[in-house]
PDB file of N, CA and C in Angstrom:
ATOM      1  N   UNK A   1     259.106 108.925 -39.454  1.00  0.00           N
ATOM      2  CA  UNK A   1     258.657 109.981 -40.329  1.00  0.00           C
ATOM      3  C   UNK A   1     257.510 109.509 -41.230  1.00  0.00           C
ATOM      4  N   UNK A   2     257.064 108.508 -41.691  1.00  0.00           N
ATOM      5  CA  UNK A   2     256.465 107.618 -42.687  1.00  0.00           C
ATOM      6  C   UNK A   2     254.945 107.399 -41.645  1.00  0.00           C
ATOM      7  N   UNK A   3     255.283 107.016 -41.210  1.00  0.00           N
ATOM      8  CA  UNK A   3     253.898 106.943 -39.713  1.00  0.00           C
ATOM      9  C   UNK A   3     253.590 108.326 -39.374  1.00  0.00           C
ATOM     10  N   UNK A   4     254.217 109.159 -39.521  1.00  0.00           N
ATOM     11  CA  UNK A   4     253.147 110.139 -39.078  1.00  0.00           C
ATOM     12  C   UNK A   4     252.944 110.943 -40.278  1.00  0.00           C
ATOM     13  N   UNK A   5     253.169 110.887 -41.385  1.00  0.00           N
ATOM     14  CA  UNK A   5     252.865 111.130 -42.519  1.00  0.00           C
ATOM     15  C   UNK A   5     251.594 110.362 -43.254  1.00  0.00           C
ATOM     16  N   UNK A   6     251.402 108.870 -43.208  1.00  0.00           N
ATOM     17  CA  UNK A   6     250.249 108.711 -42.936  1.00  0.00           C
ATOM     18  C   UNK A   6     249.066 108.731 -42.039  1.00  0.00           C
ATOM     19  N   UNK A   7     250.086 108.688 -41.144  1.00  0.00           N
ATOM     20  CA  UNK A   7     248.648 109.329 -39.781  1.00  0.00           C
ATOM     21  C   UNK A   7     248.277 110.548 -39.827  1.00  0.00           C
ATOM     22  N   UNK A   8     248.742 111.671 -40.595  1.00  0.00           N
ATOM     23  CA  UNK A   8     248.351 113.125 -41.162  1.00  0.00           C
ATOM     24  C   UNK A   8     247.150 112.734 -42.159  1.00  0.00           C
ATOM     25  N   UNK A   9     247.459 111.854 -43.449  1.00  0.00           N
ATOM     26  CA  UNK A   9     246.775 111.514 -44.539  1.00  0.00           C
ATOM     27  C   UNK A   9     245.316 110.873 -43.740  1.00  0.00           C
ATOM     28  N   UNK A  10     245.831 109.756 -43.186  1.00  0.00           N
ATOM     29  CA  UNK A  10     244.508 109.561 -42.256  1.00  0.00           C
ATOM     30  C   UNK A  10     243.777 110.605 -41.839  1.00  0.00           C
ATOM     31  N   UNK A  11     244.255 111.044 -40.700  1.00  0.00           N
ATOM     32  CA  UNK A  11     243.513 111.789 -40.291  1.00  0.00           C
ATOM     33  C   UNK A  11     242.871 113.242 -40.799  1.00  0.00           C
ATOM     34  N   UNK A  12     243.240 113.419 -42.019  1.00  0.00           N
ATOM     35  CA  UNK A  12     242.468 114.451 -42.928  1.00  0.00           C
ATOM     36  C   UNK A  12     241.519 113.691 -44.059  1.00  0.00           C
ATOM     37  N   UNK A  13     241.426 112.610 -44.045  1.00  0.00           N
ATOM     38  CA  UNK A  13     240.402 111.807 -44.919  1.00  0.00           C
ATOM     39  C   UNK A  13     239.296 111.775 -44.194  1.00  0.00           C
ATOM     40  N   UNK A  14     239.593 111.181 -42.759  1.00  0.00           N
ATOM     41  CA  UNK A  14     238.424 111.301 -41.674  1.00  0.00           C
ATOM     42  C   UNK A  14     237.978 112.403 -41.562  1.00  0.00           C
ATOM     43  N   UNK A  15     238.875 113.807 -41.514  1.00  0.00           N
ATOM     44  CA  UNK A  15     237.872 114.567 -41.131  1.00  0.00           C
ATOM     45  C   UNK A  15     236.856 115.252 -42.620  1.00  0.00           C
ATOM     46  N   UNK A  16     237.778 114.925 -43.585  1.00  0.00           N
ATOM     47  CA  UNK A  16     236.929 115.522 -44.648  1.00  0.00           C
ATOM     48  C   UNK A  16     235.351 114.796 -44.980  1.00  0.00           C
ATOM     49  N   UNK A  17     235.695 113.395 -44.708  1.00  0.00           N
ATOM     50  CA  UNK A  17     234.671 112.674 -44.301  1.00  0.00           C
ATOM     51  C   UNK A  17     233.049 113.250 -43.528  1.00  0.00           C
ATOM     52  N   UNK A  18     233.941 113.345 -42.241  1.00  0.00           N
ATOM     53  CA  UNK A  18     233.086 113.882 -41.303  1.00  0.00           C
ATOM     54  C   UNK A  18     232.207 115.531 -41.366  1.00  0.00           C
ATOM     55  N   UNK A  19     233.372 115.891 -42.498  1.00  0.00           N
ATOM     56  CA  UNK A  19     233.101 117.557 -42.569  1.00  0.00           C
ATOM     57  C   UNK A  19     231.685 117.645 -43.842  1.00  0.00           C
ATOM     58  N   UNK A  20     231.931 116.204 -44.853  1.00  0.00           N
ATOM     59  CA  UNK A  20     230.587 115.934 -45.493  1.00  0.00           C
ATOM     60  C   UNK A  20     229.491 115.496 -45.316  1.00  0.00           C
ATOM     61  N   UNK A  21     229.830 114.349 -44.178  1.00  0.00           N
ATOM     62  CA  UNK A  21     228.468 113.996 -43.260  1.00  0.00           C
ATOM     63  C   UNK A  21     228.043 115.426 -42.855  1.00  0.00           C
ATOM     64  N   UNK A  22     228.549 116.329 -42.029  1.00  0.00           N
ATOM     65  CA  UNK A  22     228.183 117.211 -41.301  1.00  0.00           C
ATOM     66  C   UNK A  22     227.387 118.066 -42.735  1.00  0.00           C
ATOM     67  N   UNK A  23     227.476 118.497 -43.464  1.00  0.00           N
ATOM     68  CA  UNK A  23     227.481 119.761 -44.529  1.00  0.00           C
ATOM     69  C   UNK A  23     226.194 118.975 -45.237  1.00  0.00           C
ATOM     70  N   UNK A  24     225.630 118.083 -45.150  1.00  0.00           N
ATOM     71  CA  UNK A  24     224.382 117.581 -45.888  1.00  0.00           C
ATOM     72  C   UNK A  24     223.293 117.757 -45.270  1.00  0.00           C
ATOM     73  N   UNK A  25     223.253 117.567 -43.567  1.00  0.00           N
ATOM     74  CA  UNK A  25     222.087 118.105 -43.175  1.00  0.00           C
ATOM     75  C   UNK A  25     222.002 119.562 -42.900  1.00  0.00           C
ATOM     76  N   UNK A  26     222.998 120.141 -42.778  1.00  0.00           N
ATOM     77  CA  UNK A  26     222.718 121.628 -42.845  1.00  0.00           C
ATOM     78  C   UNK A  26     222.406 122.090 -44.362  1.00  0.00           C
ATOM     79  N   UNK A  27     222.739 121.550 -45.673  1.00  0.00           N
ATOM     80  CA  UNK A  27     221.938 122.059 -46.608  1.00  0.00           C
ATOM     81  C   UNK A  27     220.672 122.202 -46.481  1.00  0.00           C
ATOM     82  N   UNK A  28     220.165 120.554 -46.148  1.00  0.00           N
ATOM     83  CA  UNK A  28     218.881 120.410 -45.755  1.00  0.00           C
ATOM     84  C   UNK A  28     218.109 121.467 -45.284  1.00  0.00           C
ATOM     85  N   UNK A  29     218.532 121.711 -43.966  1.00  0.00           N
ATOM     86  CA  UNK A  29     218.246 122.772 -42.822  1.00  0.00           C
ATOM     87  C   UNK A  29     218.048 124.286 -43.797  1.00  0.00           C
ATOM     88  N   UNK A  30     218.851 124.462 -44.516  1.00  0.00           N
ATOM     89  CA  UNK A  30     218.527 125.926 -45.207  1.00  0.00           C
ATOM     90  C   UNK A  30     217.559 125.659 -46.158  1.00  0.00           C
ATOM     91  N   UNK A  31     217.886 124.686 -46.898  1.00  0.00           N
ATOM     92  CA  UNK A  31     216.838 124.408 -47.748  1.00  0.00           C
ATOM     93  C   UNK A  31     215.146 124.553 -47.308  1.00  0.00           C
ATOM     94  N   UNK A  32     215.230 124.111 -46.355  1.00  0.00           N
ATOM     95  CA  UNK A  32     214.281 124.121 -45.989  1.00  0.00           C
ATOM     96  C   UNK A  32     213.188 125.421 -45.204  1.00  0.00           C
ATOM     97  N   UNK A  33     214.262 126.153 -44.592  1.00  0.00           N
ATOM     98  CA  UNK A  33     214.196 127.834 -44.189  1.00  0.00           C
ATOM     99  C   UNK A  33     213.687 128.072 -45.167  1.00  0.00           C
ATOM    100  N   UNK A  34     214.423 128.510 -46.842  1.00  0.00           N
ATOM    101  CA  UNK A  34     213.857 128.863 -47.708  1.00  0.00           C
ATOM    102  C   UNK A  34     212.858 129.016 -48.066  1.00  0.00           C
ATOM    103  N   UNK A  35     212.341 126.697 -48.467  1.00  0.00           N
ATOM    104  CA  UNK A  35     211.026 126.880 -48.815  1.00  0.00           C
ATOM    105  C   UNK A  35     210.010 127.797 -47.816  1.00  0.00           C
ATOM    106  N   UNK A  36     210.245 127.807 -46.492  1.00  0.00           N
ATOM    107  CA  UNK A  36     209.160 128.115 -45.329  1.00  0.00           C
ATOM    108  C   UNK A  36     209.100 129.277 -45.574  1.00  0.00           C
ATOM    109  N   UNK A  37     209.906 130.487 -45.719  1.00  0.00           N
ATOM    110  CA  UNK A  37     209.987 131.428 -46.096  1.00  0.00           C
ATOM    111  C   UNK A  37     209.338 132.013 -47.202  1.00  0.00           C
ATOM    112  N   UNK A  38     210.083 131.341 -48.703  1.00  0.00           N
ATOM    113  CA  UNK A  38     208.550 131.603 -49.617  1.00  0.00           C
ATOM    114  C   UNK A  38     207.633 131.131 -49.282  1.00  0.00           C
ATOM    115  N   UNK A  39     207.096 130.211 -49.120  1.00  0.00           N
ATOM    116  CA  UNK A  39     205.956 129.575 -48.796  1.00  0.00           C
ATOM    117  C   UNK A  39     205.041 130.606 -48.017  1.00  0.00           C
ATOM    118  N   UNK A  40     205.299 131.255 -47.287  1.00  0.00           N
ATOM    119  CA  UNK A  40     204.644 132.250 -46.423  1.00  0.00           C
ATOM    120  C   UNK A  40     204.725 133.052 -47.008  1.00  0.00           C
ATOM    121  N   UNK A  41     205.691 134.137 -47.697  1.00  0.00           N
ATOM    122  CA  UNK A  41     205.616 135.264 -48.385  1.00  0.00           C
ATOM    123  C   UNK A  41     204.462 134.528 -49.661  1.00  0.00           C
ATOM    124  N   UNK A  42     204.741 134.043 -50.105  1.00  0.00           N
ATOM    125  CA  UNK A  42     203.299 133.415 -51.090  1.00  0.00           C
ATOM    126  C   UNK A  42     202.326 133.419 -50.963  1.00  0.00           C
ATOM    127  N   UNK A  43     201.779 132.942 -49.731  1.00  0.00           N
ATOM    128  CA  UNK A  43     200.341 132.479 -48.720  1.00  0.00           C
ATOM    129  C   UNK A  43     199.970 134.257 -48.421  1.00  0.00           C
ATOM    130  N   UNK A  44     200.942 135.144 -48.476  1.00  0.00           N
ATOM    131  CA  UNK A  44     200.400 136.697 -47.647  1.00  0.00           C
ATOM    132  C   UNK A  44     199.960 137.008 -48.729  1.00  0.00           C
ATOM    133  N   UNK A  45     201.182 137.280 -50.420  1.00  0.00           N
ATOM    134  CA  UNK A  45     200.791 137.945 -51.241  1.00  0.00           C
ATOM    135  C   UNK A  45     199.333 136.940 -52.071  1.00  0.00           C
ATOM    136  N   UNK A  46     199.297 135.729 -51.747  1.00  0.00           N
ATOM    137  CA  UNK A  46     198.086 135.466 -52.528  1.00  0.00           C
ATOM    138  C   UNK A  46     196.262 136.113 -51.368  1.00  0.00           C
ATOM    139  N   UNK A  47     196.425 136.127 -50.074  1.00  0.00           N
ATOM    140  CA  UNK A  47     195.590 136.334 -49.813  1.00  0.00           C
ATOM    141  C   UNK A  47     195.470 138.103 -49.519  1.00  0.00           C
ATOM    142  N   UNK A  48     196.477 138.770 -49.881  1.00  0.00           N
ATOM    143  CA  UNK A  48     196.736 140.443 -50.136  1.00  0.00           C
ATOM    144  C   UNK A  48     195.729 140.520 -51.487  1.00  0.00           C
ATOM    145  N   UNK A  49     195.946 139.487 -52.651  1.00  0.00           N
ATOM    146  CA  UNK A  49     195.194 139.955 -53.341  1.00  0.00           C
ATOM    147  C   UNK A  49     193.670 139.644 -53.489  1.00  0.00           C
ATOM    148  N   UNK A  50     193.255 139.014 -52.118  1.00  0.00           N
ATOM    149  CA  UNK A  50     191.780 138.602 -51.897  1.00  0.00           C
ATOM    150  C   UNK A  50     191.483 137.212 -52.007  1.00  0.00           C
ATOM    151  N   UNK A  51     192.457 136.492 -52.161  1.00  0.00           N
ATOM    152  CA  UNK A  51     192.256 134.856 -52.225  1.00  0.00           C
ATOM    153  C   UNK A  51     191.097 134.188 -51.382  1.00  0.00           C
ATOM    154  N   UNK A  52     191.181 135.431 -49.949  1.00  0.00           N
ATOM    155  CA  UNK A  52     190.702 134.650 -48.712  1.00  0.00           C
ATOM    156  C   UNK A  52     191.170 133.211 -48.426  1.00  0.00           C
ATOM    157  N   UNK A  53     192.108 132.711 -48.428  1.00  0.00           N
ATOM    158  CA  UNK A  53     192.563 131.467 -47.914  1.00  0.00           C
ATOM    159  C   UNK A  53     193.004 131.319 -46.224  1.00  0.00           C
ATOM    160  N   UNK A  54     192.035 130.854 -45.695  1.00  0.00           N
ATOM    161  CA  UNK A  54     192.560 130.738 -44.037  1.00  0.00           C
ATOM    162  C   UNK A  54     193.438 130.419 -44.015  1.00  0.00           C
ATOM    163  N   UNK A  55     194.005 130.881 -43.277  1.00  0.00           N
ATOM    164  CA  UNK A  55     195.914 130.200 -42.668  1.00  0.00           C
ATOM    165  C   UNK A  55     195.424 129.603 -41.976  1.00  0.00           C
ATOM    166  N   UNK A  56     195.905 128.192 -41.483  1.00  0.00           N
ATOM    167  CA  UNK A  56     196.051 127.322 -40.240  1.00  0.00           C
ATOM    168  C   UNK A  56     197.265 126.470 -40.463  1.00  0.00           C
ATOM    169  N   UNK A  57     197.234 125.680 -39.453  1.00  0.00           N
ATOM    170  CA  UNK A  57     198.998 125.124 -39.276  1.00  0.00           C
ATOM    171  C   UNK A  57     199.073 124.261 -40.127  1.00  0.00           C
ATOM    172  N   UNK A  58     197.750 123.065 -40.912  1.00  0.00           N
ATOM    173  CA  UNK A  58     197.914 122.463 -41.897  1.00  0.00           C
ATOM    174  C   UNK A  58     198.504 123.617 -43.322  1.00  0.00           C
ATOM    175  N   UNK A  59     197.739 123.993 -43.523  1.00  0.00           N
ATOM    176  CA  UNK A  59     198.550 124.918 -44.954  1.00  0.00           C
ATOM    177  C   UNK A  59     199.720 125.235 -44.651  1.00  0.00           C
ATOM    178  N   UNK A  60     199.755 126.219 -43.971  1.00  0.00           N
ATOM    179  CA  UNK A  60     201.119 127.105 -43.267  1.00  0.00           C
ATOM    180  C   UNK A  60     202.436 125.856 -43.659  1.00  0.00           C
ATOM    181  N   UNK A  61     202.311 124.275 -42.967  1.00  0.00           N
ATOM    182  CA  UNK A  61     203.324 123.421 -43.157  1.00  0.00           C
ATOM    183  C   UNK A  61     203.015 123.050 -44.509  1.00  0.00           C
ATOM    184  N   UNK A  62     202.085 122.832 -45.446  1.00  0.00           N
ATOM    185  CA  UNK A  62     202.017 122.461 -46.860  1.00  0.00           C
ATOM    186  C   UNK A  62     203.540 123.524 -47.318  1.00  0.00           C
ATOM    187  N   UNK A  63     202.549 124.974 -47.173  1.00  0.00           N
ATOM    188  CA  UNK A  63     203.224 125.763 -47.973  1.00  0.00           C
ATOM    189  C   UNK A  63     204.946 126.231 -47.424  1.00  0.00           C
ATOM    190  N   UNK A  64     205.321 125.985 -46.549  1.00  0.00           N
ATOM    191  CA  UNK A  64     206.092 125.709 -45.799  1.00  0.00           C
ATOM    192  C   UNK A  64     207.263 124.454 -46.354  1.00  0.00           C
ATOM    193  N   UNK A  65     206.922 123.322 -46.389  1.00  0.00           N
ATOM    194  CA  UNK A  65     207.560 122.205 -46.827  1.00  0.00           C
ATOM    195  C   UNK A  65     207.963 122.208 -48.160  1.00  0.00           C
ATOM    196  N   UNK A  66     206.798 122.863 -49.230  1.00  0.00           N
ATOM    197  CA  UNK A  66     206.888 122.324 -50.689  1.00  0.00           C
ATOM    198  C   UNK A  66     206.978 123.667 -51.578  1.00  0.00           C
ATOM    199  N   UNK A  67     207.183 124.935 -50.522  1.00  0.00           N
ATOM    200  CA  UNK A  67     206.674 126.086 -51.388  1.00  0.00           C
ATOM    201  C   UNK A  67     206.235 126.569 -52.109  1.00  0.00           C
ATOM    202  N   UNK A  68     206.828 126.980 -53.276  1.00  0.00           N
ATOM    203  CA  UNK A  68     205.547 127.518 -54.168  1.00  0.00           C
ATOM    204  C   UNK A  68     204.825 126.613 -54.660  1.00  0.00           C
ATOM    205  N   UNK A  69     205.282 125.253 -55.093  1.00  0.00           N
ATOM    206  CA  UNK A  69     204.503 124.753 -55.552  1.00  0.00           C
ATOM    207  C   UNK A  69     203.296 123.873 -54.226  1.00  0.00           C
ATOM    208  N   UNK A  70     203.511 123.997 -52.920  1.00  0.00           N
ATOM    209  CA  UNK A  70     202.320 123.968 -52.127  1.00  0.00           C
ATOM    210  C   UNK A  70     201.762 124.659 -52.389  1.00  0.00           C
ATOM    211  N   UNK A  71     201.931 126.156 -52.579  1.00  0.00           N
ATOM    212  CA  UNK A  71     201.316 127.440 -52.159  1.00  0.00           C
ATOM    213  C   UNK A  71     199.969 127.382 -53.740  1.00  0.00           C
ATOM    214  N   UNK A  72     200.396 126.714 -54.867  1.00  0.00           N
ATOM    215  CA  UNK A  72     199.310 126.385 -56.111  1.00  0.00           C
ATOM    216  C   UNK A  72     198.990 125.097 -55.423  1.00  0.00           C
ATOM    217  N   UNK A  73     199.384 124.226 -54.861  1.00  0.00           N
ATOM    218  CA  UNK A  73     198.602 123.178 -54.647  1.00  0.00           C
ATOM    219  C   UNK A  73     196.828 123.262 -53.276  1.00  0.00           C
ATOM    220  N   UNK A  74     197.540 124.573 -52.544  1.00  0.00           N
ATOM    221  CA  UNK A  74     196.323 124.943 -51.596  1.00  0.00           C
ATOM    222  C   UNK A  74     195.287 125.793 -52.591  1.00  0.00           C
ATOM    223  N   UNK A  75     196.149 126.725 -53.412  1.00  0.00           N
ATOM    224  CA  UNK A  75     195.268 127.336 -54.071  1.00  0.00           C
ATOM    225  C   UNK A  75     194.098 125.998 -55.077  1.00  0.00           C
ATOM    226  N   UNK A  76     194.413 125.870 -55.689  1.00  0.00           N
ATOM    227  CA  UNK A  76     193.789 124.618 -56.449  1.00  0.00           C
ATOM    228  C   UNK A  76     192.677 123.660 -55.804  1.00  0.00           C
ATOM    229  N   UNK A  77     193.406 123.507 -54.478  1.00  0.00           N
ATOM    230  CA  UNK A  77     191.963 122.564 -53.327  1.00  0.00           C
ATOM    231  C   UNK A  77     191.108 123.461 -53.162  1.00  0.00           C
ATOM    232  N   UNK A  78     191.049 124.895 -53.013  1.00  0.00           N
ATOM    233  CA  UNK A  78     190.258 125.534 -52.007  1.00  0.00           C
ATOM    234  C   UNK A  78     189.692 125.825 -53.306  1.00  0.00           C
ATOM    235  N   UNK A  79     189.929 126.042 -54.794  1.00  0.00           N
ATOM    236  CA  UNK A  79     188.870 126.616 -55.768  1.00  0.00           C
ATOM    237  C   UNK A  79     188.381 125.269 -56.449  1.00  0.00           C
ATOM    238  N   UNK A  80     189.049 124.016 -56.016  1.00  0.00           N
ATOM    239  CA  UNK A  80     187.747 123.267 -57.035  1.00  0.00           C
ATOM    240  C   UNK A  80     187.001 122.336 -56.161  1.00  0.00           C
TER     241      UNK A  80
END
């Protein structure tokens, strides 16, 4: 009875373990949707209001990776 009472305890340490390894790169993963997401809704509404800022795949991943604050960091290169 004692053995498989710790082999229960075991084996729910491992998996809680495993269930936190697992749950850190999927934050990541959304986290990162997010930024890409604003980042683009940013890049439309700044050039909606006449920015003229070309999209290409360099910006697109700036603003993409770092969001809004890419999305002032492209703005800022392209006006000074």
């Amino acid at each position: 009875m004692f053995e498989s009472v710790i082999g229960l305890a075991v084996g729910i340490i491992i998996l809680a373990l495993i269930m936190k390894l697992v749950s850190i790169p999927i934050h990541l993963f959304w986290k990162f949707i997010t930024n890409s997401i604003v980042g683009a809704v940013m890049l439309w509404v700044v050039n909606l209001f006449g920015a003229g800022i070309p999209i290409d795949i360099v910006r697109a991943l700036i603003a993409g990776v770092f969001g809004i604050p890419g999305v002032i960091v492209i703005l800022l290169y392209q006006y000074l």
